[in-house]
C-alpha atoms as a PDB file:
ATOM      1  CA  UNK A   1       0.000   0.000   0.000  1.00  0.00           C
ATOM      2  CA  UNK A   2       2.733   2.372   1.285  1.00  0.00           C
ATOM      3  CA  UNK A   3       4.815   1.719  -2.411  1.00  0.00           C
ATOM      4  CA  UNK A   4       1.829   2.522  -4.537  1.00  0.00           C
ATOM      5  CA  UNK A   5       1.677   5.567  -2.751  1.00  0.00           C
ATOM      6  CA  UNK A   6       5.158   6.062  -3.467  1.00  0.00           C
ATOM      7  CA  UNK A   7       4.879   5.538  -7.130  1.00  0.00           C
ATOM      8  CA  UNK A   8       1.570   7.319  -7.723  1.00  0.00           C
ATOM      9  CA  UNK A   9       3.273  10.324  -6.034  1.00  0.00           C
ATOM     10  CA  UNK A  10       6.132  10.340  -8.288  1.00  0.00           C
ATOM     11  CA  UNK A  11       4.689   9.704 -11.518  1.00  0.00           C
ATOM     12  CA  UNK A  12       2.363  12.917 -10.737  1.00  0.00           C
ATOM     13  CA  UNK A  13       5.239  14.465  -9.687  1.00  0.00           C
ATOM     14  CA  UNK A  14       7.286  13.343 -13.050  1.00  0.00           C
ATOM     15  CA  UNK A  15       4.013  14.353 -15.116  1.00  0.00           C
ATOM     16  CA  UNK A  16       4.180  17.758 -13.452  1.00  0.00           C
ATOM     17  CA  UNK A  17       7.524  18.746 -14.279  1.00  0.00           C
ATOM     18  CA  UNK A  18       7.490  17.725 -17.420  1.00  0.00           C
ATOM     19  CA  UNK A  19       4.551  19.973 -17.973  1.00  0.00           C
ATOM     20  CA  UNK A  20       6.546  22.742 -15.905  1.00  0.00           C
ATOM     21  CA  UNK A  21       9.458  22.150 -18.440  1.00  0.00           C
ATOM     22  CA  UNK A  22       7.556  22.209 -21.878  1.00  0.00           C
ATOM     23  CA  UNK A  23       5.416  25.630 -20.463  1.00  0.00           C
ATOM     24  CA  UNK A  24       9.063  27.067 -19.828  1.00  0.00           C
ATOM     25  CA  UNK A  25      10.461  26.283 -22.964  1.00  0.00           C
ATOM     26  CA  UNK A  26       7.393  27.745 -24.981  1.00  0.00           C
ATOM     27  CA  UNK A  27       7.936  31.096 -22.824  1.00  0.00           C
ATOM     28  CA  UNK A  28      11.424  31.110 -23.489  1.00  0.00           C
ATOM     29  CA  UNK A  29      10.496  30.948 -27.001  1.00  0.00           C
ATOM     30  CA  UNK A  30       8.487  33.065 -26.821  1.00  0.00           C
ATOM     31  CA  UNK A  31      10.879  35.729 -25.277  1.00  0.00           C
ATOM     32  CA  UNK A  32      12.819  35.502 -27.712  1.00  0.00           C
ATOM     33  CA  UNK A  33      10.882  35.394 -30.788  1.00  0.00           C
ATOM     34  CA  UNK A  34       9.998  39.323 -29.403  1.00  0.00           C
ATOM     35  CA  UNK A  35      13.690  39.777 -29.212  1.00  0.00           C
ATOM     36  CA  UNK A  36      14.202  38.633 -32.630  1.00  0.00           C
ATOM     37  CA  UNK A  37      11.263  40.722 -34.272  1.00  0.00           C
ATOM     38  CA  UNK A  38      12.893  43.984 -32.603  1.00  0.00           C
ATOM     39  CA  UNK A  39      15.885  43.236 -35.218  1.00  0.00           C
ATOM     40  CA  UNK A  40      15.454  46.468 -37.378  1.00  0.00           C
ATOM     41  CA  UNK A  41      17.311  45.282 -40.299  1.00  0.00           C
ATOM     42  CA  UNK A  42      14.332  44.651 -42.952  1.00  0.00           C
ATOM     43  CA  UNK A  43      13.381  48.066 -42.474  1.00  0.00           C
ATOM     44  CA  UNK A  44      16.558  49.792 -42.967  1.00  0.00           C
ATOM     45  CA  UNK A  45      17.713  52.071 -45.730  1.00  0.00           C
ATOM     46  CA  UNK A  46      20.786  50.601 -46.058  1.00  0.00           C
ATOM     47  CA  UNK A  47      19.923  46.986 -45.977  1.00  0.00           C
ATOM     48  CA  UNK A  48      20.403  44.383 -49.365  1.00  0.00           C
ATOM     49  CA  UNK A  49      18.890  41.662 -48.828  1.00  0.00           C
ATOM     50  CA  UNK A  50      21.525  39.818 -50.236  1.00  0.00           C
ATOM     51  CA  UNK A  51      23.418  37.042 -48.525  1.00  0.00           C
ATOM     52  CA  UNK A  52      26.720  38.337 -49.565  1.00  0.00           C
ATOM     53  CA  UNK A  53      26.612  41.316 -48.073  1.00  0.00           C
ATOM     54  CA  UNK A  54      23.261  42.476 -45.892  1.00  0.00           C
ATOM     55  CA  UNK A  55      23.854  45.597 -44.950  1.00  0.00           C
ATOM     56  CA  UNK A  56      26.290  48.002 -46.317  1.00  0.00           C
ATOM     57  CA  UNK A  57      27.317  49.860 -43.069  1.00  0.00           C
ATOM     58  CA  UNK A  58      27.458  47.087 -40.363  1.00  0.00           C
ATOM     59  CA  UNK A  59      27.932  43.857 -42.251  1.00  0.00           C
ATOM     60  CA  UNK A  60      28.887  41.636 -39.340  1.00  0.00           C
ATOM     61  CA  UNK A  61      26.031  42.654 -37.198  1.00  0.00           C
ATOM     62  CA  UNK A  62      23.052  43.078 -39.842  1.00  0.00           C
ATOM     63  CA  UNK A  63      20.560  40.657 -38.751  1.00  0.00           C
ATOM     64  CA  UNK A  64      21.539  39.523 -35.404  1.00  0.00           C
ATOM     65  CA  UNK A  65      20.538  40.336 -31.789  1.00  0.00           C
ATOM     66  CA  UNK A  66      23.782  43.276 -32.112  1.00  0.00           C
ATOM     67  CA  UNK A  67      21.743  44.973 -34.812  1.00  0.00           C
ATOM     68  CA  UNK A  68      18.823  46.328 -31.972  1.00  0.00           C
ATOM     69  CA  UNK A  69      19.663  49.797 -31.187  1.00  0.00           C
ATOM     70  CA  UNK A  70      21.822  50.362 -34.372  1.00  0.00           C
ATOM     71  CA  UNK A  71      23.127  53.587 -34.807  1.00  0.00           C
ATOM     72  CA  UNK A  72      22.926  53.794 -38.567  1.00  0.00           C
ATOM     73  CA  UNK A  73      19.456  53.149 -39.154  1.00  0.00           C
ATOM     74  CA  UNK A  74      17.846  54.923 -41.516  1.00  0.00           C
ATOM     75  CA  UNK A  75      13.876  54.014 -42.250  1.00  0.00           C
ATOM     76  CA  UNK A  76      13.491  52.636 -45.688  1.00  0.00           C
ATOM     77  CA  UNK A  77      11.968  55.459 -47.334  1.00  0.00           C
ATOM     78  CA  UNK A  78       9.213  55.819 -50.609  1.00  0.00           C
ATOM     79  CA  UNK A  79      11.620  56.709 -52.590  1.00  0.00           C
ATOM     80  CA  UNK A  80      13.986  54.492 -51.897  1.00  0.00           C
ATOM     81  CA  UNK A  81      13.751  52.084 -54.720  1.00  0.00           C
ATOM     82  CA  UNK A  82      13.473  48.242 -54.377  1.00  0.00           C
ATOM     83  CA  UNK A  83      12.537  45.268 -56.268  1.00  0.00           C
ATOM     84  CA  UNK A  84      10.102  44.342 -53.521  1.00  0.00           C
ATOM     85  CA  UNK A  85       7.781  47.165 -53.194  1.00  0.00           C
ATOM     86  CA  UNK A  86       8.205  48.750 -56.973  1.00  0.00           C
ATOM     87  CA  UNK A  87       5.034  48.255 -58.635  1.00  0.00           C
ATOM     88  CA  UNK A  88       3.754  50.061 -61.998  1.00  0.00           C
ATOM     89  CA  UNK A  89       0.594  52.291 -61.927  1.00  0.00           C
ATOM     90  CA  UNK A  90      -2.865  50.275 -63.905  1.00  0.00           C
ATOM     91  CA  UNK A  91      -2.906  51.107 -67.007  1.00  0.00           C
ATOM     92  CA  UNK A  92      -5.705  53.580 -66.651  1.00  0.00           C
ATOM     93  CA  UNK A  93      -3.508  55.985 -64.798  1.00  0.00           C
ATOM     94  CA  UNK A  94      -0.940  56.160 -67.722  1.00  0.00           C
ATOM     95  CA  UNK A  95      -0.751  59.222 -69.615  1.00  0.00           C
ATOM     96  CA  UNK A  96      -0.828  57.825 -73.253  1.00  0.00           C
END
């Protein structure tokens, strides 16, 4: 009687942690998938979006943790041209 005691205790108790351990992983995660989104790199003027060579000012830190808080970032502006957000006028709007 006294061992099943025993063993019920500590397979609750091994079921418990183990749910204690997954709910602190998927915080931790969590944590620092908000870390990672604070990465201003995307958004930068001076960012490639090549492999090669991602940003032109701070190439060893473009895209890491070292890049929140960088001093040289400039906000992608309109005019600042790229082959992801160019798209021609309908053809409505042209002045033919």
């Amino acid at each position: 009687m006294v061992l099943q005691l025993i063993c019920f205790c500590c397979s609750w108790g091994l079921t418990l942690l183990a749910c204690w351990i997954v709910y602190r992983a998927l915080i931790d995660g969590m944590n620092h998938l908000k870390r990672l989104h604070q990465i201003p790199c995307n958004r930068c003027a001076f960012f490639t979006n090549n492999y090669v060579l991602k940003c032109t000012v701070r190439p060893e830190q473009a895209g890491t943790e070292a890049a929140i808080g960088c001093r040289d970032f400039e906000p992608e502006s309109d005019l600042t041209f790229s082959a992801n957000n160019y798209s021609s006028p309908p053809l409505d709007q042209l002045n033919l």
